[in-house]
PDB file of N, CA and C in Angstrom:
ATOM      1  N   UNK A   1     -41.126-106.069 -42.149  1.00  0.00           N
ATOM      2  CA  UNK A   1     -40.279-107.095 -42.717  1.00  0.00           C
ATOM      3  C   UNK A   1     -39.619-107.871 -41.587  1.00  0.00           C
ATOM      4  N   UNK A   2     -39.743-109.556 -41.454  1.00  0.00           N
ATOM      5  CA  UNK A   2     -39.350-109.917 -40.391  1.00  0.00           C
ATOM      6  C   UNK A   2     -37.696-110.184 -40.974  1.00  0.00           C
ATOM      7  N   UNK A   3     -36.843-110.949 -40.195  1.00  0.00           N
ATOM      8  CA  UNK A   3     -35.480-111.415 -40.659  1.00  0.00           C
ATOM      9  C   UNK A   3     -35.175-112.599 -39.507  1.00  0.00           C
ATOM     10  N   UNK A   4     -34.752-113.339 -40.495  1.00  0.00           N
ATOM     11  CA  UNK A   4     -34.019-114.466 -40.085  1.00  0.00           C
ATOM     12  C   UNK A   4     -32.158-114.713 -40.278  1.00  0.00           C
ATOM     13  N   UNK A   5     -31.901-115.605 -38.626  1.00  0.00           N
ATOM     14  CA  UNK A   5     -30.534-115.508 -38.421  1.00  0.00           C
ATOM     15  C   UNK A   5     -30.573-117.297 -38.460  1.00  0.00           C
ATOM     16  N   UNK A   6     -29.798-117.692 -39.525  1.00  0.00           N
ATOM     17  CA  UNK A   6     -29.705-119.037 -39.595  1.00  0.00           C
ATOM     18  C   UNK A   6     -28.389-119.659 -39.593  1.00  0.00           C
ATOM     19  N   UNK A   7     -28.070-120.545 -38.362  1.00  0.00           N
ATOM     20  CA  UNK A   7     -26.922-120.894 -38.166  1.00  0.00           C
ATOM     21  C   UNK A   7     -26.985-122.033 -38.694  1.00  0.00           C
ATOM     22  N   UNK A   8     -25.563-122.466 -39.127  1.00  0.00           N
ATOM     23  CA  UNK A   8     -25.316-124.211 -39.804  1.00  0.00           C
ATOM     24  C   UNK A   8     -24.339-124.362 -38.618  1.00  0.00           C
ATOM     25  N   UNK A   9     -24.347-125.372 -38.257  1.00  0.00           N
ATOM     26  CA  UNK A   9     -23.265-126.181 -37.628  1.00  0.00           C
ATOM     27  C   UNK A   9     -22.833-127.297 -37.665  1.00  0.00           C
ATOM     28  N   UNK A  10     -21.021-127.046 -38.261  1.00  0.00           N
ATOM     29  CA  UNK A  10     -20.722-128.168 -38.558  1.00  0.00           C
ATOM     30  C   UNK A  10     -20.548-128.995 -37.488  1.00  0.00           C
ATOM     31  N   UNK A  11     -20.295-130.418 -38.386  1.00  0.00           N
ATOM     32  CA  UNK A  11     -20.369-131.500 -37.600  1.00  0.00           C
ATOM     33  C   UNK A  11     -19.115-131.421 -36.916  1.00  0.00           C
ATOM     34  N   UNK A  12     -19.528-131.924 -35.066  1.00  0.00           N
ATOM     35  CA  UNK A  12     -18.745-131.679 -34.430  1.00  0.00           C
ATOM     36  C   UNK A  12     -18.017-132.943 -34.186  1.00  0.00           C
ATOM     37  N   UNK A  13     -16.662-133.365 -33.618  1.00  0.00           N
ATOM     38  CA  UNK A  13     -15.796-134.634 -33.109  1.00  0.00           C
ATOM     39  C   UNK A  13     -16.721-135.454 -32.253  1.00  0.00           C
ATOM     40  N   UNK A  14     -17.318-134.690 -30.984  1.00  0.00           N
ATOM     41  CA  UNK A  14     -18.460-135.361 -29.984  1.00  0.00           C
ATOM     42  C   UNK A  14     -19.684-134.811 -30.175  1.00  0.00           C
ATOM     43  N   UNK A  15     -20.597-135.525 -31.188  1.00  0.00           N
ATOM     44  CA  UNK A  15     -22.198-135.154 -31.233  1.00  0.00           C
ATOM     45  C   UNK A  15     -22.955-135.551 -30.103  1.00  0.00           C
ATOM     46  N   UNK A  16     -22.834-136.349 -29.090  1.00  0.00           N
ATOM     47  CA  UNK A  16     -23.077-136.210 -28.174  1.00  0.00           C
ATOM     48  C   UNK A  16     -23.167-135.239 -27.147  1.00  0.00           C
ATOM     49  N   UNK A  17     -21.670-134.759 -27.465  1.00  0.00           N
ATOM     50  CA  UNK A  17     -21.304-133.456 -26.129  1.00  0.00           C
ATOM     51  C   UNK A  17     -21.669-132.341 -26.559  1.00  0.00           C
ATOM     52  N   UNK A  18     -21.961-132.200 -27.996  1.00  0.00           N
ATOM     53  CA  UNK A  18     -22.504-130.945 -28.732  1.00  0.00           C
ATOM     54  C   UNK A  18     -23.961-130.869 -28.642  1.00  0.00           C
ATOM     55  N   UNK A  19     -24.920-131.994 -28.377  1.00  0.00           N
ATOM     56  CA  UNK A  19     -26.542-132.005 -28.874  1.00  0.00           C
ATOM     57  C   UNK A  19     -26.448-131.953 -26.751  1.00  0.00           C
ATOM     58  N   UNK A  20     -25.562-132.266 -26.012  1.00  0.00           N
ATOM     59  CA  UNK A  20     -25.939-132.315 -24.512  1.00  0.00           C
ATOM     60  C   UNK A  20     -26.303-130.700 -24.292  1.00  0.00           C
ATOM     61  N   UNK A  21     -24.576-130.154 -24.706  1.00  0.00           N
ATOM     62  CA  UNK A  21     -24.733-128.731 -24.797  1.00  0.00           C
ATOM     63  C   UNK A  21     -25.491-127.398 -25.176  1.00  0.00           C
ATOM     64  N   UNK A  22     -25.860-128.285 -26.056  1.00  0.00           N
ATOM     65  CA  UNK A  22     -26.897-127.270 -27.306  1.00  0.00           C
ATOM     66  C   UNK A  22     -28.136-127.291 -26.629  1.00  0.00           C
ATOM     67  N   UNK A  23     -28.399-128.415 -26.360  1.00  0.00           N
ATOM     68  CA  UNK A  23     -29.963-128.383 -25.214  1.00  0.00           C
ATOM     69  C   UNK A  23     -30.406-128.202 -24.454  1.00  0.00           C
ATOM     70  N   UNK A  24     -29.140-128.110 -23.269  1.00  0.00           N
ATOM     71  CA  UNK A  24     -29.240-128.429 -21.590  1.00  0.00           C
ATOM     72  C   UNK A  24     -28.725-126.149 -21.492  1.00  0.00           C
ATOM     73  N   UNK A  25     -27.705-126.264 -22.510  1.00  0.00           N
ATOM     74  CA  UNK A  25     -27.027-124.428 -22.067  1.00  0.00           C
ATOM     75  C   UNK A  25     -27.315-124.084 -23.346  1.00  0.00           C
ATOM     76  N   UNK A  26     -27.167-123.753 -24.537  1.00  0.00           N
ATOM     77  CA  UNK A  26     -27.334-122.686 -25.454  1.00  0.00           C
ATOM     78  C   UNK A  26     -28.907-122.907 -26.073  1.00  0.00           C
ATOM     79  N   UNK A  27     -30.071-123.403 -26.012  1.00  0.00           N
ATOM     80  CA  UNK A  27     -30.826-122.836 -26.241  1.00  0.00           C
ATOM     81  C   UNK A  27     -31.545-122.496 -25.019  1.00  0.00           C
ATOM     82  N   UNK A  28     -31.459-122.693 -24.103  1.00  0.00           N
ATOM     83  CA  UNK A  28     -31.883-121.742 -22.588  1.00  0.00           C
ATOM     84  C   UNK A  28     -31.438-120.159 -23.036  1.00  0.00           C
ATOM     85  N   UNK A  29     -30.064-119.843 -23.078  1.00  0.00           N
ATOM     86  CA  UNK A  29     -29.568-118.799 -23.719  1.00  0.00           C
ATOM     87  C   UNK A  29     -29.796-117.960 -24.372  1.00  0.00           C
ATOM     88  N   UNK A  30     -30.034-118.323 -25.826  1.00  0.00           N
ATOM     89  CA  UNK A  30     -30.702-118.126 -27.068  1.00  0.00           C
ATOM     90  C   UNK A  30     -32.209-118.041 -26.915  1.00  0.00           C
ATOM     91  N   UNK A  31     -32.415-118.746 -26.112  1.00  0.00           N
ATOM     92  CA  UNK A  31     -34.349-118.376 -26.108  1.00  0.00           C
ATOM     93  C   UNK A  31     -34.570-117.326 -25.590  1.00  0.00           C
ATOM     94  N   UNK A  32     -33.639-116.752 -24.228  1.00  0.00           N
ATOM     95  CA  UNK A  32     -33.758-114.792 -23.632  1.00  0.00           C
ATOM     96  C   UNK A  32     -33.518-113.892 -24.818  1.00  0.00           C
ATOM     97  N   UNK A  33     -33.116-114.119 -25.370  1.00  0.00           N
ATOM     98  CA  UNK A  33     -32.969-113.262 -26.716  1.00  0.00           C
ATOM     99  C   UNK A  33     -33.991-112.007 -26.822  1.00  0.00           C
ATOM    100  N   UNK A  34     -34.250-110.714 -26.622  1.00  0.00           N
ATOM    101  CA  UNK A  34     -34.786-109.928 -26.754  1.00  0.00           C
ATOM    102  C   UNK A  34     -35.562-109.415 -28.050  1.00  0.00           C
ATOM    103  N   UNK A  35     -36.708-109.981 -28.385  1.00  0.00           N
ATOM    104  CA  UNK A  35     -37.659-109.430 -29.529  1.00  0.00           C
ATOM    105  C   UNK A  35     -37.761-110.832 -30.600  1.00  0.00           C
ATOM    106  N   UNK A  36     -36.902-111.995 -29.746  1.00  0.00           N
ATOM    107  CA  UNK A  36     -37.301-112.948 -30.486  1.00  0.00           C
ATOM    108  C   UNK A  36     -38.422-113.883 -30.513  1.00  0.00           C
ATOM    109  N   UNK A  37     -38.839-113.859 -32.183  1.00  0.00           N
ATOM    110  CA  UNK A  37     -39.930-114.639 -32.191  1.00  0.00           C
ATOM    111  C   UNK A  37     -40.394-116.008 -32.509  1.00  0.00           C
ATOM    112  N   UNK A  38     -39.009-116.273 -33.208  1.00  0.00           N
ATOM    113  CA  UNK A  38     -39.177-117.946 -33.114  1.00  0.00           C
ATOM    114  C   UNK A  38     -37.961-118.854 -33.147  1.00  0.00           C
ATOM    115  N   UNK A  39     -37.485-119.561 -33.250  1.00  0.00           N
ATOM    116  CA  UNK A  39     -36.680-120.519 -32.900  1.00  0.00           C
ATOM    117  C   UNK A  39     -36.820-121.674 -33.277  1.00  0.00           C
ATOM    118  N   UNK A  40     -36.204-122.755 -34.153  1.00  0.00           N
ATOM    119  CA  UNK A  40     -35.946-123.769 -34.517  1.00  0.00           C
ATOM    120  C   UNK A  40     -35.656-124.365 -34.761  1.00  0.00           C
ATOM    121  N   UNK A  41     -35.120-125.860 -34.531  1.00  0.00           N
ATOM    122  CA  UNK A  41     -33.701-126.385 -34.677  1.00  0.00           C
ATOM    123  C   UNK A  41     -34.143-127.764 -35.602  1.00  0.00           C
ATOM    124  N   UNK A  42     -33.013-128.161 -36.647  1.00  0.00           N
ATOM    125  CA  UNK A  42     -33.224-129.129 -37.558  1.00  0.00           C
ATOM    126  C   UNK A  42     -31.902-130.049 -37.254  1.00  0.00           C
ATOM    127  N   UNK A  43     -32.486-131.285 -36.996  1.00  0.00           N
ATOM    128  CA  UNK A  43     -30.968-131.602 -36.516  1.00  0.00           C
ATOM    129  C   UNK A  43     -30.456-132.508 -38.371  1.00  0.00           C
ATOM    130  N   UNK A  44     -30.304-132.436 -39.125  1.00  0.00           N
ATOM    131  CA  UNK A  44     -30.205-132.938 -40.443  1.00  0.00           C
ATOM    132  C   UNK A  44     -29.925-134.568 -40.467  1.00  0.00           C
ATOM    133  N   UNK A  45     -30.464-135.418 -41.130  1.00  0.00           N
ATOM    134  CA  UNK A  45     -30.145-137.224 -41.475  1.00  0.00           C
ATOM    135  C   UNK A  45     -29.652-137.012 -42.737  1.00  0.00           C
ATOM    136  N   UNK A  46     -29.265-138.142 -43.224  1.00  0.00           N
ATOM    137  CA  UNK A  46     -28.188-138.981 -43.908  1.00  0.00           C
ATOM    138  C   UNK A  46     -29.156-138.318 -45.663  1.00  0.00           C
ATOM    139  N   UNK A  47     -28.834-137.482 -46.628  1.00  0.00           N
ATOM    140  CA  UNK A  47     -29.041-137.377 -47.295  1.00  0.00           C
ATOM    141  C   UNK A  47     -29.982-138.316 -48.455  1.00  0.00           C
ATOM    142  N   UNK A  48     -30.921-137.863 -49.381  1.00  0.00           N
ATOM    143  CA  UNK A  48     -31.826-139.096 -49.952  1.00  0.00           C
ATOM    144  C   UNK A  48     -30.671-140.328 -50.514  1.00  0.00           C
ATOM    145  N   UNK A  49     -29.520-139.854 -50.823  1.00  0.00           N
ATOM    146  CA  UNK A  49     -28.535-141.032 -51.565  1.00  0.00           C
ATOM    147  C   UNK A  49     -27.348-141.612 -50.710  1.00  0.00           C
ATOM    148  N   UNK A  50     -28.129-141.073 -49.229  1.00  0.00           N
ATOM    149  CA  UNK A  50     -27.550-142.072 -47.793  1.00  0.00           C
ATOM    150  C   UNK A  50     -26.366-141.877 -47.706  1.00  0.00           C
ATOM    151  N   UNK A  51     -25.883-139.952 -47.933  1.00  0.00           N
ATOM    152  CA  UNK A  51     -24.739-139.183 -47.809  1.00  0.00           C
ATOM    153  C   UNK A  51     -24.960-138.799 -46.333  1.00  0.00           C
ATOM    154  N   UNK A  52     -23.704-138.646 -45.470  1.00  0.00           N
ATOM    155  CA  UNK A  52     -23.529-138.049 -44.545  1.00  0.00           C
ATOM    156  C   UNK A  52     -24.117-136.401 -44.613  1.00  0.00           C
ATOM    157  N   UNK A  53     -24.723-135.690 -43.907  1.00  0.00           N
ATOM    158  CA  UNK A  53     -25.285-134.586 -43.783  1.00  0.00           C
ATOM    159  C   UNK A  53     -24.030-133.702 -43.697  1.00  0.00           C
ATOM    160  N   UNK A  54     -23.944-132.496 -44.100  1.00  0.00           N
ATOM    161  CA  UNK A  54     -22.983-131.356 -44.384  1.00  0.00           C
ATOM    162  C   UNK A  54     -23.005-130.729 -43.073  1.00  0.00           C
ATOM    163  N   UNK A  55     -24.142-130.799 -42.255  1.00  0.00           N
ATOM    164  CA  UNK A  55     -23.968-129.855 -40.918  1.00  0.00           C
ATOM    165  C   UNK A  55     -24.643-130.785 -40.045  1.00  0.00           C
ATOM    166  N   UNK A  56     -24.145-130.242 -38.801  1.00  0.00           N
ATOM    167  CA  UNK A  56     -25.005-131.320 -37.496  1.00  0.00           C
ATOM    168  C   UNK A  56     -26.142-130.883 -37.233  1.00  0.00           C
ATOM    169  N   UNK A  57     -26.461-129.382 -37.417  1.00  0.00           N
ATOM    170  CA  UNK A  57     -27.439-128.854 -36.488  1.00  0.00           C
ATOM    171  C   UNK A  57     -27.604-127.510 -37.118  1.00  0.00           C
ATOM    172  N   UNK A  58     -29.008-127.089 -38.034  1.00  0.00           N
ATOM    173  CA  UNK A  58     -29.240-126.102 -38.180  1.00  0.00           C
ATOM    174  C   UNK A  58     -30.397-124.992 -37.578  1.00  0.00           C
ATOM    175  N   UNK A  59     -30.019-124.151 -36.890  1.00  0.00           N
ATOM    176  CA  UNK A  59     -30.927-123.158 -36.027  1.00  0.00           C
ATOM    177  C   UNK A  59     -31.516-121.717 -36.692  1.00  0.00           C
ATOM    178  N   UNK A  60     -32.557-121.830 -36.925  1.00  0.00           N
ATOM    179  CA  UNK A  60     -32.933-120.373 -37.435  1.00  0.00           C
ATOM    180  C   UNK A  60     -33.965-119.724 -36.470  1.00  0.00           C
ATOM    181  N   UNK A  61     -33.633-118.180 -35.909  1.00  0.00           N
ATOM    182  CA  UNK A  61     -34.098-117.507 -35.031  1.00  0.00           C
ATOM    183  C   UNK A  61     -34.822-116.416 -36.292  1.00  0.00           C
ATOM    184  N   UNK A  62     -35.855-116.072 -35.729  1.00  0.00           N
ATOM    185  CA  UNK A  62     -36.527-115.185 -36.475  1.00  0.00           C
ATOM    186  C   UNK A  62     -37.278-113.997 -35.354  1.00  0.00           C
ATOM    187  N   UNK A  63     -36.778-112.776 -36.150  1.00  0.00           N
ATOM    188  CA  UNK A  63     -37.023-111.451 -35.444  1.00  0.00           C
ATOM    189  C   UNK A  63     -37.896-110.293 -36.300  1.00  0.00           C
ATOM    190  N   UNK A  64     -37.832-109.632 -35.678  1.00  0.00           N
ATOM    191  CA  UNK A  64     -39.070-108.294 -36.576  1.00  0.00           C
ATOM    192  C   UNK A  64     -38.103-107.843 -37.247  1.00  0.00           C
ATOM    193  N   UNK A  65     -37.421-107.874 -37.512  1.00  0.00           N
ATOM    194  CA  UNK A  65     -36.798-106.791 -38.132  1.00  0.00           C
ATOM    195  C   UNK A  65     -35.192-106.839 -37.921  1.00  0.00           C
ATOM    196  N   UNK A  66     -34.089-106.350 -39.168  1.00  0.00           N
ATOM    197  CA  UNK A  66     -32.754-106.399 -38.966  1.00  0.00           C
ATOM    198  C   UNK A  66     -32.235-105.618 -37.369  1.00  0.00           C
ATOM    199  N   UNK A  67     -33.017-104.762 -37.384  1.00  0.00           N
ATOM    200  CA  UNK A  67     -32.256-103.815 -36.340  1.00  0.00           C
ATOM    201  C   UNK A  67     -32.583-104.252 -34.883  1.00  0.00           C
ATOM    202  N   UNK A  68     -33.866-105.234 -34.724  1.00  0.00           N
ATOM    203  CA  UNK A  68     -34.127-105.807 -33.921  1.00  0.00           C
ATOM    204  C   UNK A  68     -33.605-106.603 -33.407  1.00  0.00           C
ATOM    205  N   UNK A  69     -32.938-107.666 -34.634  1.00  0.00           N
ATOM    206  CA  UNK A  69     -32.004-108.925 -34.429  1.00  0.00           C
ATOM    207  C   UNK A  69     -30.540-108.426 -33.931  1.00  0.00           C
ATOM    208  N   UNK A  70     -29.750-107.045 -34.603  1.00  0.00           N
ATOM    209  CA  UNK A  70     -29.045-106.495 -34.225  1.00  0.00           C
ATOM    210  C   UNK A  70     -29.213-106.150 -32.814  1.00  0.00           C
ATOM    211  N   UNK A  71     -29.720-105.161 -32.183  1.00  0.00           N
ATOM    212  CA  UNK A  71     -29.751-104.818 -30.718  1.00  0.00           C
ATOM    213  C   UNK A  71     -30.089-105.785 -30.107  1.00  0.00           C
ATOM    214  N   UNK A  72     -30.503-106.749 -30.460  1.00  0.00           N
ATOM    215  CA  UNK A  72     -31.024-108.381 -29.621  1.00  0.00           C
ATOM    216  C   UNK A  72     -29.230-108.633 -29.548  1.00  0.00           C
ATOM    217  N   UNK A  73     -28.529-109.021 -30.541  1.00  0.00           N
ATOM    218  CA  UNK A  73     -27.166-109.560 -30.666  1.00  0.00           C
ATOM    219  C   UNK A  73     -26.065-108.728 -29.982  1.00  0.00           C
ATOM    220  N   UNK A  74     -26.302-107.591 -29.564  1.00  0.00           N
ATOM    221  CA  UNK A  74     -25.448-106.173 -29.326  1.00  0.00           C
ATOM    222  C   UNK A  74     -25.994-106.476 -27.878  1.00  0.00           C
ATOM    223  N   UNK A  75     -26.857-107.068 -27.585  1.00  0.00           N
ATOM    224  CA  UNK A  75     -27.172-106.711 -25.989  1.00  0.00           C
ATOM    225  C   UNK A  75     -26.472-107.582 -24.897  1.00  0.00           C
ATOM    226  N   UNK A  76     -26.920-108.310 -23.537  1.00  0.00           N
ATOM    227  CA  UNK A  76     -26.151-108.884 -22.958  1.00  0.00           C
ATOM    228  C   UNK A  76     -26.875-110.482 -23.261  1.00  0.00           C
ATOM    229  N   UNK A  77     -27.772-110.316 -23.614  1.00  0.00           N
ATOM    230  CA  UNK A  77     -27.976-111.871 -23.711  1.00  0.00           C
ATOM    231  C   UNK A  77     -27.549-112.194 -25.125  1.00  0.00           C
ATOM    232  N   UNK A  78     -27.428-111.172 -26.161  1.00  0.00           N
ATOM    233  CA  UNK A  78     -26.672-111.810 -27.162  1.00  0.00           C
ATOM    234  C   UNK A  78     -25.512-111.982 -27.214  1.00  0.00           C
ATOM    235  N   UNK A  79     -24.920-110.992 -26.204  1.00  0.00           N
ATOM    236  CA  UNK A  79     -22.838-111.517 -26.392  1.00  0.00           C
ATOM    237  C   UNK A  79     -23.083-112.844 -25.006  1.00  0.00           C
ATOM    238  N   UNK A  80     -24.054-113.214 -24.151  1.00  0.00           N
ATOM    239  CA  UNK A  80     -23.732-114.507 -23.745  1.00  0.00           C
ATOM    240  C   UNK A  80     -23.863-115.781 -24.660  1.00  0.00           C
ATOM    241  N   UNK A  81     -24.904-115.816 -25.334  1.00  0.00           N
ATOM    242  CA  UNK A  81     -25.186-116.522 -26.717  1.00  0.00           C
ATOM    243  C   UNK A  81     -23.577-116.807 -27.598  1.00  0.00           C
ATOM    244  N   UNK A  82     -23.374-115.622 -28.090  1.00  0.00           N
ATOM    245  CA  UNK A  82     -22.526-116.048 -28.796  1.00  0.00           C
ATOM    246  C   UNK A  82     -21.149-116.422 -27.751  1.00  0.00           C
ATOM    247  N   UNK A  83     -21.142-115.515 -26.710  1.00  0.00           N
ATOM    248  CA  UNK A  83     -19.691-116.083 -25.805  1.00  0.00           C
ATOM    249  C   UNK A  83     -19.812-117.969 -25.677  1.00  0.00           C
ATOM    250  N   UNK A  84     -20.559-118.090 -25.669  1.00  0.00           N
ATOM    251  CA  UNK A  84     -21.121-119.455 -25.567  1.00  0.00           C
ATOM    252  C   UNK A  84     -20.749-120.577 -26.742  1.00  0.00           C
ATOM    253  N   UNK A  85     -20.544-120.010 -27.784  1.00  0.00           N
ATOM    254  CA  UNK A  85     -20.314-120.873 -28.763  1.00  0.00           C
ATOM    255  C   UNK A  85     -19.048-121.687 -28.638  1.00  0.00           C
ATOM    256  N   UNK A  86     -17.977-120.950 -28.148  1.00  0.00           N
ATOM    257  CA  UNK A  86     -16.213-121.418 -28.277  1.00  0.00           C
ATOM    258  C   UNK A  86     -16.825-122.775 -27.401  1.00  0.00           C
ATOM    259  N   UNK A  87     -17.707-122.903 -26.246  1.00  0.00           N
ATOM    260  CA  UNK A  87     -18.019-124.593 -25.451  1.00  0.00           C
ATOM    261  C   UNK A  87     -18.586-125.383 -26.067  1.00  0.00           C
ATOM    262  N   UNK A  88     -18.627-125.441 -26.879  1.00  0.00           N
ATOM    263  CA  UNK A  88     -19.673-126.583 -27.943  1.00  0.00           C
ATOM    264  C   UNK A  88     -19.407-126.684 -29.411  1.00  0.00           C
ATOM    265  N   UNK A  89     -19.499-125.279 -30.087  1.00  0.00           N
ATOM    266  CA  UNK A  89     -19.141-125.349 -31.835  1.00  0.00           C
ATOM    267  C   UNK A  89     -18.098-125.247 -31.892  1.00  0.00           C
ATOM    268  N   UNK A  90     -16.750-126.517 -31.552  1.00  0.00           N
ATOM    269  CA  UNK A  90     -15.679-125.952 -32.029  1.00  0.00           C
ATOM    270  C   UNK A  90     -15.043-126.302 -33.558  1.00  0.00           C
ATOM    271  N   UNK A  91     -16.054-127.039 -34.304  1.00  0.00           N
ATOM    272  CA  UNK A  91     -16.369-126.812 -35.471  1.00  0.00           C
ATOM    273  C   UNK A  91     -16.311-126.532 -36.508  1.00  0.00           C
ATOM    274  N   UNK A  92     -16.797-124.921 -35.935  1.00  0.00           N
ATOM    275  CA  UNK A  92     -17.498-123.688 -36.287  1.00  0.00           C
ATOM    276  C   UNK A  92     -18.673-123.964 -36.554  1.00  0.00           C
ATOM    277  N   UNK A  93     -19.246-122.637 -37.542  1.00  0.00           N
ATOM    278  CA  UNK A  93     -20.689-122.428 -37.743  1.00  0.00           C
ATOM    279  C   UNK A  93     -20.347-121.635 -38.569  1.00  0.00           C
ATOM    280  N   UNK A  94     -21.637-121.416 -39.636  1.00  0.00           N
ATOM    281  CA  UNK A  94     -21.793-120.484 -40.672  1.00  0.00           C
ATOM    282  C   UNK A  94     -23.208-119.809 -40.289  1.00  0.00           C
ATOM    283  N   UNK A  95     -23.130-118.537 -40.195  1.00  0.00           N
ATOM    284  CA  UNK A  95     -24.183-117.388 -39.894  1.00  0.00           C
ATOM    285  C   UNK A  95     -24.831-117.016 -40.632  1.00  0.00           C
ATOM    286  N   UNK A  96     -26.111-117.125 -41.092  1.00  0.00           N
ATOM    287  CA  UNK A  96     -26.712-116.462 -42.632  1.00  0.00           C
ATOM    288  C   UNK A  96     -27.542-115.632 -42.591  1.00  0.00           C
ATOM    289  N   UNK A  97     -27.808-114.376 -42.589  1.00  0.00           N
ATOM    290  CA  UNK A  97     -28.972-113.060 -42.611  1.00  0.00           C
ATOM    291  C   UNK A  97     -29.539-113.044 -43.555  1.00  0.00           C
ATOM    292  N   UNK A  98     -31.004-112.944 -43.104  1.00  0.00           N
ATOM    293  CA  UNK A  98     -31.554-112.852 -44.483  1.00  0.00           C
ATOM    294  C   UNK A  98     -33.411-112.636 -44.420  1.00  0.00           C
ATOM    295  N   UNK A  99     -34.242-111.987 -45.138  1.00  0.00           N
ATOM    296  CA  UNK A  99     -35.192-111.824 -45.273  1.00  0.00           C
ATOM    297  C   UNK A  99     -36.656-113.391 -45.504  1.00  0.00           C
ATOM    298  N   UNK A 100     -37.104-113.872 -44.686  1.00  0.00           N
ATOM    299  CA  UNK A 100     -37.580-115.464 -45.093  1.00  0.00           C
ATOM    300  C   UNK A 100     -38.739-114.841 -46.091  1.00  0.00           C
ATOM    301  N   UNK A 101     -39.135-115.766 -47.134  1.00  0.00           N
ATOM    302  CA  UNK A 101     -40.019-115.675 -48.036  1.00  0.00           C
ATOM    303  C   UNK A 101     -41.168-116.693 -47.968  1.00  0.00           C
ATOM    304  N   UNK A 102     -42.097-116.690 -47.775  1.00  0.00           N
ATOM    305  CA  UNK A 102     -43.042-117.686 -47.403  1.00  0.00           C
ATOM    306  C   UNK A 102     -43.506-118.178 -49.189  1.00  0.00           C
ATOM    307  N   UNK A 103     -42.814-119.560 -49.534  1.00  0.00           N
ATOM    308  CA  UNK A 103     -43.594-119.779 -51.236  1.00  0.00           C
ATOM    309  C   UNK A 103     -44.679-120.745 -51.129  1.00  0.00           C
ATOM    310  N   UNK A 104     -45.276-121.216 -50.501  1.00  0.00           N
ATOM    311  CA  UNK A 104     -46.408-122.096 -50.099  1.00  0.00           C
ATOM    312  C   UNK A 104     -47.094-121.982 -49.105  1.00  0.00           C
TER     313      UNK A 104
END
């Protein structure tokens, strides 16, 4: 069973200084990640009824397994990852665990 860690991030004051950050230092970061297998970032546009998007930037990392993603997050490249967040998401972010289901 693989598992996915899917971050939302809200929209930040400087999307600039957040998409510099996010590219140039936290996914360098996030890509050492131990047992990870994929990585992908959605940066979200203006909704079909030309609404502002709810988040700036959504990232989902996908691993073998919960306990995998755990000791990946427990290790040192995951507390730099997350030490990393207070320079860029000040935001926040919403964290979502969860099993992906392939329907197509």
């Amino acid at each position: 069973m693989s598992i996915s860690l899917t971050v939302l991030y809200h929209q930040p004051a400087d999307k600039a200084a957040f998409d510099k950050h996010y590219d140039e230092v936290h996914i360098p970061l996030a890509s050492k990640l131990p047992d990870l297998q994929g990585y992908t970032v959605v940066r979200p546009g203006p909704g079909l009824d030309g609404a502002d998007p709810r988040y700036h930037l959504i990232a989902t990392l996908q691993f073998p397994s919960l306990e995998a993603l755990q000791a990946s997050m427990g290790g040192p490249e995951g507390q730099a990852a997350n030490a990393d967040l207070g320079n860029f998401a000040q935001a926040g972010a919403t964290l979502l665990i969860g099993e992906p289901q392939q329907v197509v």
